[in-house]
Each structure stands twice: as C-alpha cells, then as structure tokens.
Protein backbone atom coordinates (compact mmCIF):
# COMPACT_ATOMS: atom_id res chain seq x y z
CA UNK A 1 -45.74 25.23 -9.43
CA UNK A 2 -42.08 24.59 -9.49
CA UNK A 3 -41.16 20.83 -10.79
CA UNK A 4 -38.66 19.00 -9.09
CA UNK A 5 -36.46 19.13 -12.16
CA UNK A 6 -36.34 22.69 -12.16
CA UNK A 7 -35.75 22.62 -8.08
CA UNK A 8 -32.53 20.60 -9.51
CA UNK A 9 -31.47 22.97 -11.74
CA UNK A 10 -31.41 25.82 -9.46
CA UNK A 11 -29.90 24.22 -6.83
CA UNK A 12 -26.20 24.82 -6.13
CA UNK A 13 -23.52 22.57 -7.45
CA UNK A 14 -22.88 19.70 -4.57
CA UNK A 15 -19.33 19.91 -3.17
CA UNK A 16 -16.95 16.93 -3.95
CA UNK A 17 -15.21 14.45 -1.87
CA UNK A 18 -12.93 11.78 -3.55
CA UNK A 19 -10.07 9.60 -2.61
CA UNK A 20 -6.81 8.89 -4.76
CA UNK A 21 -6.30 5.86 -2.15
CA UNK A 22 -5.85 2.22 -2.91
CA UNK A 23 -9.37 0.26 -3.90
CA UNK A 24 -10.08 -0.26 -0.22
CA UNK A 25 -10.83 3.06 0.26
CA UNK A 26 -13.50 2.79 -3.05
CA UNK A 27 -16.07 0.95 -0.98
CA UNK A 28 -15.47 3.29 1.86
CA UNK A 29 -16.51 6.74 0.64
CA UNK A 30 -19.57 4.71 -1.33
CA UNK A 31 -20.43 2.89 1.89
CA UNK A 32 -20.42 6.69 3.59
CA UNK A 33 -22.08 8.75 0.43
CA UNK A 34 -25.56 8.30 2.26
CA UNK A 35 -24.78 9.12 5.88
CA UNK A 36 -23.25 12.37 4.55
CA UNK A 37 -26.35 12.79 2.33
CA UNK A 38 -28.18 12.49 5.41
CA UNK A 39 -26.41 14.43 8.15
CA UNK A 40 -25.16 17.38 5.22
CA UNK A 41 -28.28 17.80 3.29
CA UNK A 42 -27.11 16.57 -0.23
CA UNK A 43 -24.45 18.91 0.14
CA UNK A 44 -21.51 16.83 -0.65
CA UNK A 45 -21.15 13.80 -2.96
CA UNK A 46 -18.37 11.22 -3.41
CA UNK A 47 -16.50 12.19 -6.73
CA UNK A 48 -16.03 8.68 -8.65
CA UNK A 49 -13.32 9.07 -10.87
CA UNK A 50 -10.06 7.27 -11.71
CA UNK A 51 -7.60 7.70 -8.53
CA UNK A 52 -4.88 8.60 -11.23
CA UNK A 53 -7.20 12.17 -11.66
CA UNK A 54 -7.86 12.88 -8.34
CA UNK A 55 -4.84 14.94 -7.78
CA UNK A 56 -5.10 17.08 -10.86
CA UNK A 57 -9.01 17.85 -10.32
CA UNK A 58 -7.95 18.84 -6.53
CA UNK A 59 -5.64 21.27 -7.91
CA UNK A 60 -8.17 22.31 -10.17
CA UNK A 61 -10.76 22.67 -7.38
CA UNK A 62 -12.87 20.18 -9.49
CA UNK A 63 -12.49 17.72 -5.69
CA UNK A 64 -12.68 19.55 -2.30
CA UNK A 65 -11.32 17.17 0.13
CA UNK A 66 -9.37 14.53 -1.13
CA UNK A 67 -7.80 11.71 0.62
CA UNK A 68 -4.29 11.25 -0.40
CA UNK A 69 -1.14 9.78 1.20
CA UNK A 70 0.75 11.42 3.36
CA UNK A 71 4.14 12.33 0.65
CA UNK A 72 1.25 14.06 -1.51
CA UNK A 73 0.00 15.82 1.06
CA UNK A 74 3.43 17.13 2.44
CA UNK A 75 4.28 17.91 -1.05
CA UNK A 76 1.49 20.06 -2.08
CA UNK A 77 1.19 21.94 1.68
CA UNK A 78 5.03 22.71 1.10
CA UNK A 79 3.86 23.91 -2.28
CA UNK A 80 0.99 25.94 -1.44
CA UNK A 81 0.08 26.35 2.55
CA UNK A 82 -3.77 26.76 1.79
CA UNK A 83 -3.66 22.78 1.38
CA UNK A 84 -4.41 21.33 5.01
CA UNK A 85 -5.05 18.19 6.90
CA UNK A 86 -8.54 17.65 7.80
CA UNK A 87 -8.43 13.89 9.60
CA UNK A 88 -7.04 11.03 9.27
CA UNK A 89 -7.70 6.89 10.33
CA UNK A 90 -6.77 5.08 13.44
CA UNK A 91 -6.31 1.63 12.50
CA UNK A 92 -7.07 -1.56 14.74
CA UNK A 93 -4.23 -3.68 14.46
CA UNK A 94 -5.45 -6.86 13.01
CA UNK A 95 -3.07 -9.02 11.16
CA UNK A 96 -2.95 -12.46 10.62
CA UNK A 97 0.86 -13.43 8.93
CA UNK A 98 3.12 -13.38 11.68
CA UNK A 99 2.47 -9.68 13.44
CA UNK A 100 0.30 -7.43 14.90
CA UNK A 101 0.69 -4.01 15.02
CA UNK A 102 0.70 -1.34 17.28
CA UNK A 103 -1.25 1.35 16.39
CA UNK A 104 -0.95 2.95 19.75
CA UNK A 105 -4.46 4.44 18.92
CA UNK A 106 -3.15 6.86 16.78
CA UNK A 107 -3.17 7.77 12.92
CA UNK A 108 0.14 5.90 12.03
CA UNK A 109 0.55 2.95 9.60
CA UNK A 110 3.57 0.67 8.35
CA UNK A 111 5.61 -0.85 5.69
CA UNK A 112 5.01 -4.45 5.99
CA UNK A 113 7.74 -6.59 4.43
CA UNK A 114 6.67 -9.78 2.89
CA UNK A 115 8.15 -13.34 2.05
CA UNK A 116 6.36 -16.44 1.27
CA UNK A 117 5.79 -18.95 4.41
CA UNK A 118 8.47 -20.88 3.36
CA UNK A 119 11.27 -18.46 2.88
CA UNK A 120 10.36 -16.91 6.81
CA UNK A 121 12.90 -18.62 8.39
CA UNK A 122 15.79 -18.36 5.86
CA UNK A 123 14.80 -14.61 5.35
CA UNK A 124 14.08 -13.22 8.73
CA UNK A 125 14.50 -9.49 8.58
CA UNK A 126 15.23 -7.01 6.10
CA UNK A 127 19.29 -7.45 6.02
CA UNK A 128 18.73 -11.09 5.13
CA UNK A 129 17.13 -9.99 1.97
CA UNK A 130 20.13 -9.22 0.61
CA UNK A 131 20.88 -11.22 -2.97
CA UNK A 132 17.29 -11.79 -3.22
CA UNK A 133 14.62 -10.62 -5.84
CA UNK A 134 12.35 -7.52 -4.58
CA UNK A 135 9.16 -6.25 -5.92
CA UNK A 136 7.73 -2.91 -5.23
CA UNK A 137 4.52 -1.42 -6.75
CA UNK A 138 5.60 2.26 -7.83
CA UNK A 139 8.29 4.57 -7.58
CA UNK A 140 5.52 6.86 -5.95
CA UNK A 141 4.62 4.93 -3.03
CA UNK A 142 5.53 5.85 0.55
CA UNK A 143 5.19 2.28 1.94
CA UNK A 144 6.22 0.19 -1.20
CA UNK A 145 9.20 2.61 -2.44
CA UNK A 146 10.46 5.54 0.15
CA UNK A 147 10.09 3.13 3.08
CA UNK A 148 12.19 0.58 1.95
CA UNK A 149 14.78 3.13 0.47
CA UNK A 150 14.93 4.34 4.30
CA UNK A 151 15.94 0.95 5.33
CA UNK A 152 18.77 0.78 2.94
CA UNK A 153 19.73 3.96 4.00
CA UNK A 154 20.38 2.88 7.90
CA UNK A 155 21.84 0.03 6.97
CA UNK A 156 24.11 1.90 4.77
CA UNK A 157 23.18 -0.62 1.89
CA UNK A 158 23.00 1.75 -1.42
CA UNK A 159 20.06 1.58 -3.71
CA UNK A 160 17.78 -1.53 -4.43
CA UNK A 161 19.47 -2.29 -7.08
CA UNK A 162 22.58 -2.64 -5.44
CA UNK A 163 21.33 -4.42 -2.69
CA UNK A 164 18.71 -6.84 -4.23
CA UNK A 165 19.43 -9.54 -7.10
CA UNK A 166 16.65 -8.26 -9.08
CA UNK A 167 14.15 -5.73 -8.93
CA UNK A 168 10.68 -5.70 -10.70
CA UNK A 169 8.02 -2.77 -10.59
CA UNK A 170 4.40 -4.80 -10.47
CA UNK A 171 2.28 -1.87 -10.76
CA UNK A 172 0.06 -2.49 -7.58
CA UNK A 173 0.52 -3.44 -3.89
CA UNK A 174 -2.03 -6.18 -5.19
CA UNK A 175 0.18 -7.66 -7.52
CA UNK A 176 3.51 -7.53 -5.39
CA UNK A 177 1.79 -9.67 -3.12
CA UNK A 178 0.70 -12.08 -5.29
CA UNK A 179 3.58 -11.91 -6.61
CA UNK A 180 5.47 -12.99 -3.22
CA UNK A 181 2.75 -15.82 -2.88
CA UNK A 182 3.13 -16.82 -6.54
CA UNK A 183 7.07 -17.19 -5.54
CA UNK A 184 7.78 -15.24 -8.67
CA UNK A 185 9.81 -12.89 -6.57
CA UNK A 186 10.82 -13.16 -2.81
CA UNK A 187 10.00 -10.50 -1.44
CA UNK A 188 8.10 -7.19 -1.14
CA UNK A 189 6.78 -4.12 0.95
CA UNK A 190 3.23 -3.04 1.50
CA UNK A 191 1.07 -0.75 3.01
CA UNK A 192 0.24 -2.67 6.42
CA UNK A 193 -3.63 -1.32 6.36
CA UNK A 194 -3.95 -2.54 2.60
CA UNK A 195 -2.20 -5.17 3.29
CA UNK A 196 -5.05 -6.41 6.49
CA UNK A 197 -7.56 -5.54 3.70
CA UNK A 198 -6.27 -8.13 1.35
CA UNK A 199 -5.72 -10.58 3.41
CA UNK A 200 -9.39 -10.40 4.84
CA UNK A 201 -10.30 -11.15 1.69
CA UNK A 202 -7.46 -13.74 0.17
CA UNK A 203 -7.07 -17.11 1.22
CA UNK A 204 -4.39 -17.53 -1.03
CA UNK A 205 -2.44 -14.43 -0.01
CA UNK A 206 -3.24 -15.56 4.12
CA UNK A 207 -1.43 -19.16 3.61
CA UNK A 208 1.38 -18.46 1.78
CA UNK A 209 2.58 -14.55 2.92
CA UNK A 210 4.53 -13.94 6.01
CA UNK A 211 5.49 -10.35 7.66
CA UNK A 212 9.48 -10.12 8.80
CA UNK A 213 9.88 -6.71 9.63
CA UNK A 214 7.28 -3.44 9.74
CA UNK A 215 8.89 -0.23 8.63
CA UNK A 216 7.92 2.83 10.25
CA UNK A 217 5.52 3.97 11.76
CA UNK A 218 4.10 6.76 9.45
CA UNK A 219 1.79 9.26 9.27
CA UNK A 220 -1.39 8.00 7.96
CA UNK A 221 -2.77 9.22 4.93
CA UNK A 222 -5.18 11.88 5.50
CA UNK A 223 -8.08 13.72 3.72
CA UNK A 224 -7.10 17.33 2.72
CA UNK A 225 -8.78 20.53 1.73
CA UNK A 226 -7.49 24.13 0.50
CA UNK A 227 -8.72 27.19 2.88
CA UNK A 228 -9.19 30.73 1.66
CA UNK A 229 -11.52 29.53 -1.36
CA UNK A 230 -13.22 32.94 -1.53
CA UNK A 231 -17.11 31.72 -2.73
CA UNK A 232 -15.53 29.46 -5.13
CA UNK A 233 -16.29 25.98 -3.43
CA UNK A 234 -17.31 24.83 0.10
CA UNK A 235 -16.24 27.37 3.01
CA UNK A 236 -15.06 26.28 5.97
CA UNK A 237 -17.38 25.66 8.04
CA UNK A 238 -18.65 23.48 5.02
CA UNK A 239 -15.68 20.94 5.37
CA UNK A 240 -15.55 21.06 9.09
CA UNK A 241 -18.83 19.78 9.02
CA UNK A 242 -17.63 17.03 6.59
CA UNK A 243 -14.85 16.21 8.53
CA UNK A 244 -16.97 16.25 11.74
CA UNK A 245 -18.92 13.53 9.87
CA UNK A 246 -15.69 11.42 9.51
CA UNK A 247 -14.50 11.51 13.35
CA UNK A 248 -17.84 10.45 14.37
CA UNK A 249 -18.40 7.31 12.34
CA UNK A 250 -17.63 4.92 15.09
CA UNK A 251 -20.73 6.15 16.97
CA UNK A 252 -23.06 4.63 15.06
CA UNK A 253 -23.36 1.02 14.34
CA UNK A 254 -23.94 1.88 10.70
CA UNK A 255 -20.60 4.08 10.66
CA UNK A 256 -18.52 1.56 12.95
CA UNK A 257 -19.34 -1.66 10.71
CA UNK A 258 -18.43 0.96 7.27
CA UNK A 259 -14.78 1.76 9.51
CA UNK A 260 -14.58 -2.29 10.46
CA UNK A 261 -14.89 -3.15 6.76
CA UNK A 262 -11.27 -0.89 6.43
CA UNK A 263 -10.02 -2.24 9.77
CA UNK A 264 -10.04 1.15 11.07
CA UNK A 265 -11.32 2.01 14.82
CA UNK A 266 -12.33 5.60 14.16
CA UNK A 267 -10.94 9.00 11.83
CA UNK A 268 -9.48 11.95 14.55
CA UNK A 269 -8.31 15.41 13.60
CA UNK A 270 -4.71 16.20 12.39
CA UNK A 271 -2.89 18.92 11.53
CA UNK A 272 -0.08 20.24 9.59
CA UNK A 273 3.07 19.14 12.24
CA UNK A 274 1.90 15.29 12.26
CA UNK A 275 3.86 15.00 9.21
CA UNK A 276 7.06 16.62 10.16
CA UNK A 277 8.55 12.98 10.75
CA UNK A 278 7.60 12.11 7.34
CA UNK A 279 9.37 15.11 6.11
CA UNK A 280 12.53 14.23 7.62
CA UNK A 281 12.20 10.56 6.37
CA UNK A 282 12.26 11.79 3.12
CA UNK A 283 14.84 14.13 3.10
CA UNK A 284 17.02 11.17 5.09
CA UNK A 285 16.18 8.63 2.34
CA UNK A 286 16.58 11.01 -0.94
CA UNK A 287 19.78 9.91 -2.06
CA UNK A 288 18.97 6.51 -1.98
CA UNK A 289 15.89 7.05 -3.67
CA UNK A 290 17.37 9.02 -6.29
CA UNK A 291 19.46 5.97 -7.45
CA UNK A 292 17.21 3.63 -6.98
CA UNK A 293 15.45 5.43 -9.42
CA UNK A 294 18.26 5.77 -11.80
C-alpha cells in the first residue's frame, strides 16, 4: 500500500498566498491558513517569508496572490496588465486619538497625521506644521511619504524639506509613532488601519498621540494575482475560489473575530478602475516627491 509520505510526494505543489503588508497583516493570513486548508483542500498555503521578498517571488511566480499596497499594485498592472485586483478590506472605523473615520463601507483608508497630546492645540492641522520636525517611515510608503507630499502640493508648500525644520526617515510606521510619543520629533503620518492596530495594542502610543488631519481617502491595499498563467500555477478558478474565501470571512464567527483582530468589517471584490484616483494622486504629487527625495 501507498504510505502517506509517498501520497506527499506525489501530490501537487500547494499554491502560495503571502502578504508584503505591515506586521498586522502577519497574524492575519496565519489566523486564516486553516479555514483555507479547510474550505480549499490543502490547496493553498500562506507563504512566510520576509515582506521585503514578497514582491520579487510574485514576479517570479514563487507567490500567487499577494497582498500589496495599492502604489505597488498600480505600478506593476501599468507594467504588465496580467497583474489584477482580487479584493480588498473594508475597515470599521475605530479610533481612539481624536477621530473616527469614515469608511463609508468601502475599501478606502487614510493618512493619519500625528502630534503628541500636548502639541494638539498649538499644531492643529497640517499648515501649522510648518517649522516643525517630521518623521516619515520610507520613501516607499503611500500613507507615510506620497500622502503627505500631496498635501504640500495643494498647499503649494515645496518639498518636506522645505517646509519642515527637520526631517528624519525612522524605518517603520512603528517607530514614527513612537517617535511622536517619545517627543523626539513632532510629528508624523501613518497608515490610519495600522495605525488602529497599534493603538489597540499600545497604551503608551493611546495617551500621548493625537490625530489633526486624515489625508485621503485611498484605495485600500488589495491582494493581487497574474491571469493567463498557462498550467504554470493556480488557474483561475483556483484564485477565485481563494478570493471567495476572503469576502466571506465575516460570516462565520471564526472569520469575523480573525477580520475584528485587523479592525476590518469584511474583504469585497475590486477591480482594476478603483485605483484610478490613486493614479492621479501620484502623478499630482510627483514633483514634490521627486525633491523631497533629493
């Protein structure tokens, strides 16, 4: 008789799933890895590997759906038009340092800028940051880089470092809050859903952090696959079933606790056009980022 092993070794290759996403989204596609074991047979399995990787092993077809932000995604569709938007989160709009947003039940997310408490009323609003140090985490992010260079662009402002006293690069969204909190610089911008996530789980970032403005809203990030694989990874009805697993989460209690951990209500379907404002956005904010980066 056959042995399990060799049942193993004949089997075909599991498809991979992955996320290049902040580590909130870690615990996410774990939390998930065995209700898609379940309802997909063994068929896919969450692909742990450094979130710097993830985008060269989805080129390579080594990941085949990968949840990215929404400037990769737009970047790599422009690039090649196989790569498409599968679905993407609906958040719930809890926040707890001076805003709530408004979702408006639909895949969109925001720039949250931060101050500590204390600075809240001296420093209401973006303009009145002017003068004052600025952290961001990477010259890559949407919410903690492009977003902000947007701003400065409507308010006709120049480049961070024209507009700000100093500016420091932290290397996370993590540490430009603490840094905000720590007072070592005044201010910063952050991803509004990693931002919840943090603060859900810092008492020191709740008490001393305070939201003056929300830049936006975006697209949110969304999990993305390449069509027209021809036999060399999952086909399509492969992924839709995937991504049908995603966009019913929220109707199980199992699933909606694993979305509640995120603060997201439930994942819906999007497609290629969502992120046409976040196309514009960029293009409207290049030159500033351009000397920013300079």
């Amino acid at each position: 008789p056959i042995t399990e092993t060799e049942i193993l070794m004949h089997a075909p290759a599991p498809f991979l799933f992955g996320t290049k996403q902040g580590r909130n989204t870690l615990s996410f596609c774990n939390s998930i890895q065995p209700i898609v074991n379940t309802l997909l047979e063994g068929k896919w399995h969450w692909l742990q590997e450094d979130h710097i990787k993830m985008l060269d092993l989805f080129k390579q077809d080594q990941c085949h759906v990968l949840w990215v932000c929404g400037v990769d995604y737009v970047r790599l569709h422009d690039q090649d038009a196989t790569i498409v938007p599968l679905v993407a989160p609906i958040m719930d709009g809890t926040n707890s340092v001076g805003c709530t947003h408004n979702y408006a039940d639909k895949p969109i997310y925001f720039s949250d800028v931060v101050v500590h408490k204390s600075s809240a009323d001296t420093t209401p609003d973006f303009p009145s940051l002017r003068g004052h140090s600025w952290a961001f985490n990477e010259h890559v992010s949407h919410s903690g880089f492009n977003l902000p260079c947007h701003r400065l662009t409507q308010l006709r402002m120049g480049s961070g470092t024209d507009f700000f006293s100093s500016v420091v690069k932290s290397g996370s969204h993590y540490n430009s809050l603490h840094m905000v909190a720590d007072k070592k610089v005044h201010a910063a911008a952050c991803d509004s859903t990693i931002l919840t996530y943090e603060l859900s789980r810092d008492v020191h970032l709740r008490d001393n952090l305070h939201v003056i403005e929300c830049l936006g809203p975006s697209p949110m990030p969304p999990f993305i696959t390449k069509i027209g694989r021809d036999g060399r990874g999952p086909s399509e009805s492969d992924t839709a079933a995937l991504a049908d697993v995603l966009t019913g989460l929220h109707q199980s209690p199992t699933g909606k606790a694993i979305l509640a951990g995120l603060g997201i209500k439930r994942f819906v379907s999007v497609c290629d056009k969502d992120y046409n404002a976040l196309r514009a956005l960029l293009e409207n904010a290049a030159p500033a980022m351009e000397m920013w980066k300079d």
